[in-house]
Structure formats: structure tokens, C-alpha cells
C-alpha atoms as a PDB file:
ATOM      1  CA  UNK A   1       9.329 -42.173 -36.314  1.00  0.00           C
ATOM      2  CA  UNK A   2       8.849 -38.830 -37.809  1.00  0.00           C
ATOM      3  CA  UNK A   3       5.059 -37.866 -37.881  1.00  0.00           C
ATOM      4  CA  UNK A   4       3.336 -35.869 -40.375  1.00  0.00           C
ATOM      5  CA  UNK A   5       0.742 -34.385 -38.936  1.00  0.00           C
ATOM      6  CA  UNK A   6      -2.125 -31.695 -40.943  1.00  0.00           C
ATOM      7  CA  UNK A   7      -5.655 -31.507 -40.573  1.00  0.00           C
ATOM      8  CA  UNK A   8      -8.505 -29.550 -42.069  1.00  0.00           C
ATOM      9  CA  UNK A   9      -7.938 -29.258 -45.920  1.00  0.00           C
ATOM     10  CA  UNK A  10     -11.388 -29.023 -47.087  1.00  0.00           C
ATOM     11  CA  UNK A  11     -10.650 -29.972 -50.847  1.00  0.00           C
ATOM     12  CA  UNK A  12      -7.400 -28.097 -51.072  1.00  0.00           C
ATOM     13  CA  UNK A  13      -5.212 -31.146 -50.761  1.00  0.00           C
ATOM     14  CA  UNK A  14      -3.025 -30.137 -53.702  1.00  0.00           C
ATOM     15  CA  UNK A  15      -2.225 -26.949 -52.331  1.00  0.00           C
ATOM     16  CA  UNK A  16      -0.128 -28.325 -49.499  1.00  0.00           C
ATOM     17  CA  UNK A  17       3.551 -29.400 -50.033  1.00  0.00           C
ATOM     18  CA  UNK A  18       4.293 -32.157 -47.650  1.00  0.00           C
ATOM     19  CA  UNK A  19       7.728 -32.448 -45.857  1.00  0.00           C
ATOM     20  CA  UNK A  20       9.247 -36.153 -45.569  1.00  0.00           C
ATOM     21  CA  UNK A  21       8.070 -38.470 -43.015  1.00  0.00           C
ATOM     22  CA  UNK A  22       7.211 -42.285 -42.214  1.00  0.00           C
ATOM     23  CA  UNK A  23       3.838 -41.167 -41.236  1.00  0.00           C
ATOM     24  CA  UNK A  24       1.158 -38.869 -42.534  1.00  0.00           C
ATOM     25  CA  UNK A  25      -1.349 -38.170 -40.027  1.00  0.00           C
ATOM     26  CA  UNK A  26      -5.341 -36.086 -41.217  1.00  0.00           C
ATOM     27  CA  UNK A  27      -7.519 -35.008 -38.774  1.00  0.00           C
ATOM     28  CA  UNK A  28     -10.279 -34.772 -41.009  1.00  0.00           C
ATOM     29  CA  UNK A  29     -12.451 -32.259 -42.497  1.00  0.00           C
ATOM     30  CA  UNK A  30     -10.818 -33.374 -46.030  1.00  0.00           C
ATOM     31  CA  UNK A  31     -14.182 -31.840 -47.682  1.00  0.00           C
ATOM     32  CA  UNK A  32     -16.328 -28.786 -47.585  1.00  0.00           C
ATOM     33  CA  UNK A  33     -19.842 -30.736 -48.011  1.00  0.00           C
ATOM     34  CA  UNK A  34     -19.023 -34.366 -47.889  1.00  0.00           C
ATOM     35  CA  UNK A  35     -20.198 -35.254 -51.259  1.00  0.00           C
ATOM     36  CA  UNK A  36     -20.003 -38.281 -53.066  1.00  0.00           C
ATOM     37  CA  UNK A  37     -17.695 -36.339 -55.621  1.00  0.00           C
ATOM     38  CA  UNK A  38     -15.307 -34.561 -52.727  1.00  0.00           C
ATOM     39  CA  UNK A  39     -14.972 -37.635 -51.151  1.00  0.00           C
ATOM     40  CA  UNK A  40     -13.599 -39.591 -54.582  1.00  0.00           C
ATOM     41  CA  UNK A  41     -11.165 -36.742 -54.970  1.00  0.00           C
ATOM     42  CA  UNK A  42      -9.941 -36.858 -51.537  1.00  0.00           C
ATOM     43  CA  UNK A  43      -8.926 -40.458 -51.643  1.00  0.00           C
ATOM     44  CA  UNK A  44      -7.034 -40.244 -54.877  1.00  0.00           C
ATOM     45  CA  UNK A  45      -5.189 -37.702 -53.160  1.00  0.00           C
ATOM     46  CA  UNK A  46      -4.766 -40.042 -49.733  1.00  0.00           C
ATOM     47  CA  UNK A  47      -3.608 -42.787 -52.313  1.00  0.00           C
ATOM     48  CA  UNK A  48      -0.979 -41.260 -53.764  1.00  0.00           C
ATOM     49  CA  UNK A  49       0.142 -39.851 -50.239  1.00  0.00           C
ATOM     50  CA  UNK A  50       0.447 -43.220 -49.514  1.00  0.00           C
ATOM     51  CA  UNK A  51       3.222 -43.970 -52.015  1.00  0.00           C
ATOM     52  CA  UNK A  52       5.124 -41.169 -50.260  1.00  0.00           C
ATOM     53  CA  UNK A  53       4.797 -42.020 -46.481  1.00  0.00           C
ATOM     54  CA  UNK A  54       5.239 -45.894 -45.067  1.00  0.00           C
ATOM     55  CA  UNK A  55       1.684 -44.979 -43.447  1.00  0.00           C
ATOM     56  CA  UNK A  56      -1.498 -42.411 -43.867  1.00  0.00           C
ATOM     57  CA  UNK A  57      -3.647 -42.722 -41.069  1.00  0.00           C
ATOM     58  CA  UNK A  58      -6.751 -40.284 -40.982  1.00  0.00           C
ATOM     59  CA  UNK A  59     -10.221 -39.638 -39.863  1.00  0.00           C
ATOM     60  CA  UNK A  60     -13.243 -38.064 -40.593  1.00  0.00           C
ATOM     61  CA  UNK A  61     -14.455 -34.632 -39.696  1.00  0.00           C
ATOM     62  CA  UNK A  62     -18.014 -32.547 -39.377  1.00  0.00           C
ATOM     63  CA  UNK A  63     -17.762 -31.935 -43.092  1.00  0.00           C
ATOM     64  CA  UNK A  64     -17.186 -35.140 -44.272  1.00  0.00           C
ATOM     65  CA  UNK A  65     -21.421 -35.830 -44.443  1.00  0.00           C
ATOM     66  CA  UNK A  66     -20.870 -39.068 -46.707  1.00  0.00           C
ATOM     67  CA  UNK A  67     -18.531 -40.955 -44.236  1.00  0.00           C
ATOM     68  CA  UNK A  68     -22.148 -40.765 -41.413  1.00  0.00           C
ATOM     69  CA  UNK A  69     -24.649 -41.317 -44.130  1.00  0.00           C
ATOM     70  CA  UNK A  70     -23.124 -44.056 -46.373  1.00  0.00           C
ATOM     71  CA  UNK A  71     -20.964 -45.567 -44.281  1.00  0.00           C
ATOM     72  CA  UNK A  72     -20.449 -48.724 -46.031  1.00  0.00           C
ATOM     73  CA  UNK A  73     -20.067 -46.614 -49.534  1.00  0.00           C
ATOM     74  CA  UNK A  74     -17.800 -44.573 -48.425  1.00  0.00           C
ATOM     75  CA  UNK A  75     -15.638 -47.419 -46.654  1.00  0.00           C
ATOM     76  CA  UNK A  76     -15.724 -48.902 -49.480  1.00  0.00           C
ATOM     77  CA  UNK A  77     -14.048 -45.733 -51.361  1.00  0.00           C
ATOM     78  CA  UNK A  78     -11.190 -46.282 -48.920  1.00  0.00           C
ATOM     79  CA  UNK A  79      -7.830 -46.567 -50.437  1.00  0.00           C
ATOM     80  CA  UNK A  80      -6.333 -49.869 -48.644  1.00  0.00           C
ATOM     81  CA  UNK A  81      -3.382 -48.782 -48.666  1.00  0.00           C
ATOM     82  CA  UNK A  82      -4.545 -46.285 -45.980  1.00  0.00           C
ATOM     83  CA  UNK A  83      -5.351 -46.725 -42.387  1.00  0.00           C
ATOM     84  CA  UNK A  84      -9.204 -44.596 -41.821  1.00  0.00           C
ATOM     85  CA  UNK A  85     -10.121 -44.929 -37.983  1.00  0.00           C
ATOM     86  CA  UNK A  86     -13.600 -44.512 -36.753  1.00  0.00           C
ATOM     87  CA  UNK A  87     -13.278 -44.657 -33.276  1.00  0.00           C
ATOM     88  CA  UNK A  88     -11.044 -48.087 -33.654  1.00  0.00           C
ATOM     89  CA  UNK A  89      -6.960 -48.073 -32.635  1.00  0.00           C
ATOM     90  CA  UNK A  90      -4.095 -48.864 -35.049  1.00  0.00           C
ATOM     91  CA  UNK A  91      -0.692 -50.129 -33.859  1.00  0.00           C
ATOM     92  CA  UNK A  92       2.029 -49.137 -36.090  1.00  0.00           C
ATOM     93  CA  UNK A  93       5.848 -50.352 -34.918  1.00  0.00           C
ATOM     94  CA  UNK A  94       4.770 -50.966 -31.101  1.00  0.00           C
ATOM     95  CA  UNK A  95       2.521 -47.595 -31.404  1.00  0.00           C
ATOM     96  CA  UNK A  96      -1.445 -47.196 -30.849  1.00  0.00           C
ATOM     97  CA  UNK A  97      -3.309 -44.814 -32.569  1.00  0.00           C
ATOM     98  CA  UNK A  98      -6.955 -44.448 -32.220  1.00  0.00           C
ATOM     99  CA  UNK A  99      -8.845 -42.100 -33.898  1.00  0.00           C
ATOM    100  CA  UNK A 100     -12.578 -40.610 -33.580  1.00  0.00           C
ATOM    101  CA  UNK A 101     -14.361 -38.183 -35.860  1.00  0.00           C
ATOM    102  CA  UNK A 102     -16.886 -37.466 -33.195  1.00  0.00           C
ATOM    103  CA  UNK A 103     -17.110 -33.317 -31.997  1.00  0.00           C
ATOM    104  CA  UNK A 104     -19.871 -31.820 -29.600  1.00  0.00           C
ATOM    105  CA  UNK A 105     -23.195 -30.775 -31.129  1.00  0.00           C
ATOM    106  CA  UNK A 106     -21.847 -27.680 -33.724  1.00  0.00           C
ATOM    107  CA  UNK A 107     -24.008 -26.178 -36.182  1.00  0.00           C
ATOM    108  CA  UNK A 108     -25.487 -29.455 -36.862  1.00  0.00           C
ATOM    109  CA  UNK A 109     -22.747 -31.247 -38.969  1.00  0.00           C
ATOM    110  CA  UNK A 110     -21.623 -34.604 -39.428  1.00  0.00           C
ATOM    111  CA  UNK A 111     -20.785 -36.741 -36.217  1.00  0.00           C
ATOM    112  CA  UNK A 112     -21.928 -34.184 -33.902  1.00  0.00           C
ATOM    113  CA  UNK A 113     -23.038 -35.736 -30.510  1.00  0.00           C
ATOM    114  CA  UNK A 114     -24.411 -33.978 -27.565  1.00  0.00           C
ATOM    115  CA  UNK A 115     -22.020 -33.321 -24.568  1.00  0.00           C
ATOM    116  CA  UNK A 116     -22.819 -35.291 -21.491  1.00  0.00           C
ATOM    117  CA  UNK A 117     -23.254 -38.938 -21.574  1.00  0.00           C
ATOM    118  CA  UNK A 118     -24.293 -39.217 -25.580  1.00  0.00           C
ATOM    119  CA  UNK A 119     -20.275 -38.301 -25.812  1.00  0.00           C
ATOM    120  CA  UNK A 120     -18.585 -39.532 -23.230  1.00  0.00           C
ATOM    121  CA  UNK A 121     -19.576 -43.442 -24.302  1.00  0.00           C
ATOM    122  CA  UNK A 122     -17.127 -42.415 -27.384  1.00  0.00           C
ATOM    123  CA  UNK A 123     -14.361 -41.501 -25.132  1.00  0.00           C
ATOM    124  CA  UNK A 124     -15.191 -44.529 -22.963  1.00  0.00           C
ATOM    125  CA  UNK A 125     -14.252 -46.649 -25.713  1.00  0.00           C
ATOM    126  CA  UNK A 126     -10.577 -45.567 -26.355  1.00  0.00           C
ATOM    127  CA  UNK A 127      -7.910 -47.797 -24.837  1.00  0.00           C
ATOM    128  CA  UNK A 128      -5.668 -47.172 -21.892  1.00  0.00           C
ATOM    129  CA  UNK A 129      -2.904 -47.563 -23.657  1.00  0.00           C
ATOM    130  CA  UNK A 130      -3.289 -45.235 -26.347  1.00  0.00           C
ATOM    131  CA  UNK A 131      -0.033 -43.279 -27.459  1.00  0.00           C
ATOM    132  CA  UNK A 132      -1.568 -40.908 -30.040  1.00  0.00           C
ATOM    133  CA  UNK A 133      -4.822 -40.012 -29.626  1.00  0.00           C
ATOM    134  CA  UNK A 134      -6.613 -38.403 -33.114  1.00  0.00           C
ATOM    135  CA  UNK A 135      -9.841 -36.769 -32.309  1.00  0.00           C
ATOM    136  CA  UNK A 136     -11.202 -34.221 -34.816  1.00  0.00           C
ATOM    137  CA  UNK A 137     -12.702 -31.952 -32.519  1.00  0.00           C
ATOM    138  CA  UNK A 138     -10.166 -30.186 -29.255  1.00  0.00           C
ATOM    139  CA  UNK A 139     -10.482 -30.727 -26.038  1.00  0.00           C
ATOM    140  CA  UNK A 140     -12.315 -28.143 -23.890  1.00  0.00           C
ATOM    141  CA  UNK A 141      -9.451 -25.184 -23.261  1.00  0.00           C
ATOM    142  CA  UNK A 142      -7.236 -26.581 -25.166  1.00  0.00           C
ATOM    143  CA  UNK A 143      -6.849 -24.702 -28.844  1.00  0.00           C
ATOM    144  CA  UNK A 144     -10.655 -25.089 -29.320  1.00  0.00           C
ATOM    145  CA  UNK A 145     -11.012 -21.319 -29.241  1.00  0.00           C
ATOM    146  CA  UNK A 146     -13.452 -19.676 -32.136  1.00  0.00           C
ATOM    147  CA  UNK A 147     -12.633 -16.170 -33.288  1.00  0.00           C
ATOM    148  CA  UNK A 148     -15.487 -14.778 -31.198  1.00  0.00           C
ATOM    149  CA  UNK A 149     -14.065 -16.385 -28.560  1.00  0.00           C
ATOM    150  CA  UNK A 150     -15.921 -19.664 -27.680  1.00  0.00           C
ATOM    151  CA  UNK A 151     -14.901 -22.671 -26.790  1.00  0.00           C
ATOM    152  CA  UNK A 152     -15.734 -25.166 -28.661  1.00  0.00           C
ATOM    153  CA  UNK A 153     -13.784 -28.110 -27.174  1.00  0.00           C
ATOM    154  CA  UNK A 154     -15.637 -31.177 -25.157  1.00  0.00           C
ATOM    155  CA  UNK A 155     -15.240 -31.933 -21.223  1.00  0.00           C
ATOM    156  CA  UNK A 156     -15.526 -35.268 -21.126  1.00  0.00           C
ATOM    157  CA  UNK A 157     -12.851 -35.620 -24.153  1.00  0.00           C
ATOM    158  CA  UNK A 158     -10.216 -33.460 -21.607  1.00  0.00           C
ATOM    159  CA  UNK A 159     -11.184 -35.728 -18.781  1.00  0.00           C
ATOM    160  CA  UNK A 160     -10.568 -38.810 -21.058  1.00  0.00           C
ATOM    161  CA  UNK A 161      -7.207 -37.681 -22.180  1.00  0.00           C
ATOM    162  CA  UNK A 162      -5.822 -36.762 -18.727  1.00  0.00           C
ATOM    163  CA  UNK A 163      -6.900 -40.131 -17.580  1.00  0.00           C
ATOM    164  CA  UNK A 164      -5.123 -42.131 -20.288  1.00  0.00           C
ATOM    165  CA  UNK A 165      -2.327 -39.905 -20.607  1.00  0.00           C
ATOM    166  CA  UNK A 166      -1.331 -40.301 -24.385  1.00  0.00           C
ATOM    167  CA  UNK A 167       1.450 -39.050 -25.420  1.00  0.00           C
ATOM    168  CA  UNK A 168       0.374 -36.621 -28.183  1.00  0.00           C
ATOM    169  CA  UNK A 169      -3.596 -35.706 -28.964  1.00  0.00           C
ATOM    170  CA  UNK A 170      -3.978 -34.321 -32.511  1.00  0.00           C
ATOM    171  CA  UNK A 171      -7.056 -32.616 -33.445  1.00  0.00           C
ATOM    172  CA  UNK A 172      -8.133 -30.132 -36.229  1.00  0.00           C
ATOM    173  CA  UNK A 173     -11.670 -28.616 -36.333  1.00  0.00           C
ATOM    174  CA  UNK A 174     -11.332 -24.636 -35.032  1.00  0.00           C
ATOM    175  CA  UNK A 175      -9.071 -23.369 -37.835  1.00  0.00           C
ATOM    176  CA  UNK A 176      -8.362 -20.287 -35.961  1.00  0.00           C
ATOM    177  CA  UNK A 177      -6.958 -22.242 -32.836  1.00  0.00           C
ATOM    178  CA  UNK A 178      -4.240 -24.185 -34.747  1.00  0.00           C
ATOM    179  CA  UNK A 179      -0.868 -24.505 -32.910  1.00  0.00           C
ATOM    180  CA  UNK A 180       0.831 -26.625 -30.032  1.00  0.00           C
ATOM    181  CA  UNK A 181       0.635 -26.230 -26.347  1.00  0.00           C
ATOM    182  CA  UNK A 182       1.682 -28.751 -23.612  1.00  0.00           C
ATOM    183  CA  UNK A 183       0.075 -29.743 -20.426  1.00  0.00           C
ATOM    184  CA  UNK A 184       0.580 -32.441 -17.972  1.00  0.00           C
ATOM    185  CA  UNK A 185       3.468 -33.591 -20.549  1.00  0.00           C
ATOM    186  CA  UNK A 186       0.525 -34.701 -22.946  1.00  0.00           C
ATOM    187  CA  UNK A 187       1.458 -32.640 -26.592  1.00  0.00           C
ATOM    188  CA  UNK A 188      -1.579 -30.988 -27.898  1.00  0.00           C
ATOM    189  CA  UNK A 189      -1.591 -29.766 -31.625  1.00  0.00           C
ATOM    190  CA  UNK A 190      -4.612 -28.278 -33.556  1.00  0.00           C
ATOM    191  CA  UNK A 191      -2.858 -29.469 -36.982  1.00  0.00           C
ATOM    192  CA  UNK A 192      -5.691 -27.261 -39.330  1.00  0.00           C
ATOM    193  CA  UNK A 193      -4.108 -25.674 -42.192  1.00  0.00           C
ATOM    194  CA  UNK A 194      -6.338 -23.601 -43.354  1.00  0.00           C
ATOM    195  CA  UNK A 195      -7.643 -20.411 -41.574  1.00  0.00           C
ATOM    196  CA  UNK A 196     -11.090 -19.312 -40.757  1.00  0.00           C
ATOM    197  CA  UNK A 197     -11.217 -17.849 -43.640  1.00  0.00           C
ATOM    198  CA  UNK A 198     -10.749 -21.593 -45.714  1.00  0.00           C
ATOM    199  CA  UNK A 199      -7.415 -19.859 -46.713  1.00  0.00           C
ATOM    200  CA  UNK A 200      -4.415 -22.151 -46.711  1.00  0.00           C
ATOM    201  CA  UNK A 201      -2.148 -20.426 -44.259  1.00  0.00           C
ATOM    202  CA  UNK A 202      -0.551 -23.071 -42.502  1.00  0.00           C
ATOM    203  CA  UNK A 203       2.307 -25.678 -42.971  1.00  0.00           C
ATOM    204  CA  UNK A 204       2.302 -29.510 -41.568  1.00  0.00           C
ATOM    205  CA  UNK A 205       3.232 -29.694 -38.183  1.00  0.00           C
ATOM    206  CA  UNK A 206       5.941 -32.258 -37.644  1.00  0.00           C
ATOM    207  CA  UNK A 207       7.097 -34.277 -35.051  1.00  0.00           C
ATOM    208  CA  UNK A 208       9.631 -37.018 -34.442  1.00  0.00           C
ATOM    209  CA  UNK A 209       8.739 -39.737 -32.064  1.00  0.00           C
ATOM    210  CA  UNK A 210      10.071 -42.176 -30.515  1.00  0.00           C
ATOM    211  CA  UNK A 211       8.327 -45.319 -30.214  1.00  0.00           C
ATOM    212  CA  UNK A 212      10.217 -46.758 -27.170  1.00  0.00           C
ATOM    213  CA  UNK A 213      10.788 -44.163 -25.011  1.00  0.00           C
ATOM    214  CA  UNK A 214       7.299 -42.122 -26.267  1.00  0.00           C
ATOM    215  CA  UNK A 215       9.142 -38.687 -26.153  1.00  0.00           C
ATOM    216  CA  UNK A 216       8.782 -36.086 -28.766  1.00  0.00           C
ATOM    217  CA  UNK A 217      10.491 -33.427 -30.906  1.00  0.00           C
ATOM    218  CA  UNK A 218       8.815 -30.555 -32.613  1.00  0.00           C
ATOM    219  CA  UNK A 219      10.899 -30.364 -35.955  1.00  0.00           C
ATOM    220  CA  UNK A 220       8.449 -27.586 -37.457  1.00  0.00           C
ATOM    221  CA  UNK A 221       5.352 -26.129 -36.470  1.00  0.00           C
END
């Protein structure tokens, strides 16, 4: 199963040329303000992705405003054809996804919750048995460095993931801290493409996986 994996495109879809793959995997942020019009333009793009992969599976991120505030509008802008998780699962050929848009408290943006308990009943939620785990926002340590040198990432989300073990946890969020790192055989990637400058720097990030055995390949990064 060769993953496609990008996150972060903030309205620049078309400027990305997409390698091959069975699935396409967004991390969200595919807006800069989360309007009504950005969002309508981002799922014709996500439609037609869907033509070229066998699945696109994708979440929301802090910019995408219309996915918290009309949720059942914006649902219903969905292409079915694509798989949107809001902290749900998807199995796919034996695999679980889950995916959450949720990120600690930032700047006030979309589905920002405060660390501590308001957060951690998010991470409660996602199953034991997870195999990829699609979060917008990084764990704490773990490529959720800012330029100025914060971290953004969340505790409780780290503790979550070393409990459950996935296999791979995607995320996007801190453009500056894309890039793969592995610990405790768990595959972390910050998939953003863009820069912190919103410039589109970055290629996909792909990996082949194997459903049975659950190991991984980086094919390019």
C-alpha cells in the first residue's frame, strides 16, 4: 500500500504534482481563512484527486474555520468519493486510520482546545488499534518546533500515541518543522508543504506500507 502523504496547502493545491499511490493522505490546513469559497475550491480539487488514488483520506486543520462553524454545510460540501475524518477511524484493506483536526489553544484558530483535560478527552477517543494515526497538530517534541523556537506540540497527544503504538502518526500544522523522525519504532512525519513563509517548498512524502506485517518504507521524503 503505497501512501501519499502532504499536508498544509492552504489554497495552493494546484501547485503540487503528486507522485502515484493507492492512497492520498491531507493533514489539513487546505485553506488560508476557511471560507465558504476556499472550501468549494478545495473539494473540487480533493475530487479529482480521487480519480487518481483508490482512496483520499483527509482532515481538517486551524484554518479550515467553515468545517467548526458549519459543520453540517460543509459536510455536506464533501466529495463522497472521499474519506474526511473528524475524530472517527477508517479501515481501508485491514488498516485503521483515524483522524482529528483538533491542535492546542494557538492564536485562536479553528479546533483549538486547551491542553489538559479539554484535550485529552479527544485523544481518549482514538482506538487501540489504530495503525495510522492523522492528527493535524504534532506531538509535543516531536517536529512541532516554530521558527522562534517553541513548541507547539500537545502532551497528552505524545502520551496517547506511545500508549497505542500506531504505526505511523502524520501531522502537518508547524510548516517549518516538516520532515520524519522515528521513536519507539512509531514513524513520525510533519507532511506540510509549504514553508513558513506559505511558499511551496516541499514535495509529498511517500511511504509504502504494508498492511500485514505494518512495516514501512520511506520511498521519498
Amino acid at each position: 500500500m503505497r501512501l501519499v502523504i502532504i499536508s498544509d496547502t492552504h489554497n495552493k493545491h494546484n501547485e503540487i504534482q503528486l507522485p502515484k499511490g493507492d492512497i492520498l493522505i491531507h493533514a489539513g490546513d487546505l485553506t488560508g481563512k476557511g471560507t465558504l469559497q476556499e472550501v468549494e475550491y478545495s473539494m473540487k480539487w480533493l475530487e479529482k484527486q480521487s480519480v487518481n488514488f483508490k482512496k483520499v483520506i483527509w482532515i481538517a486543520g486551524n484554518h479550515d474555520f467553515y468545517f467548526e462553524n458549519s459543520p453540517k454545510e460543509a459536510k455536506n460540501s464533501i466529495p463522497k468519493e472521499t474519506i474526511y475524518l473528524e475524530n472517527d477511524y477508517y479501515v481501508y484493506d485491514k488498516v485503521k486510520f483515524f483522524g482529528s483536526p483538533i491542535q492546542p489553544f494557538f492564536y485562536n484558530w479553528a479546533f483549538n482546545k486547551h491542553r489538559g483535560s479539554e484535550i485529552a478527552k479527544y485523544w481518549d477517543i482514538i482506538p487501540q488499534d489504530t495503525d495510522i494515526l492523522i492528527t493535524h497538530g504534532p506531538c509535543y517534541g516531536i517536529l512541532d518546533e516554530t521558527i522562534s523556537g517553541y513548541k507547539t506540540g500537545c502532551e497528552d497527544l505524545l502520551k496517547k500515541v506511545y500508549e497505542i503504538k500506531p504505526s505511523i502518526h502524520i501531522c502537518g500544522h508547524i510548516h517549518e518543522a516538516r520532515g520524519i523522525e522515528k521513536h519507539n519504532d512509531i514513524l513520525f512525519i510533519n507532511a506540510s508543504v509549504l514553508n513558513e513563509r506559505y511558499q511551496h517548498v516541499n514535495k509529498s512524502i511517500v511511504i509504502d506500507f504494508d498492511p500485514i506485517t505494518k512495516k514501512c518504507e520511506i520511498i521519498e521524503q
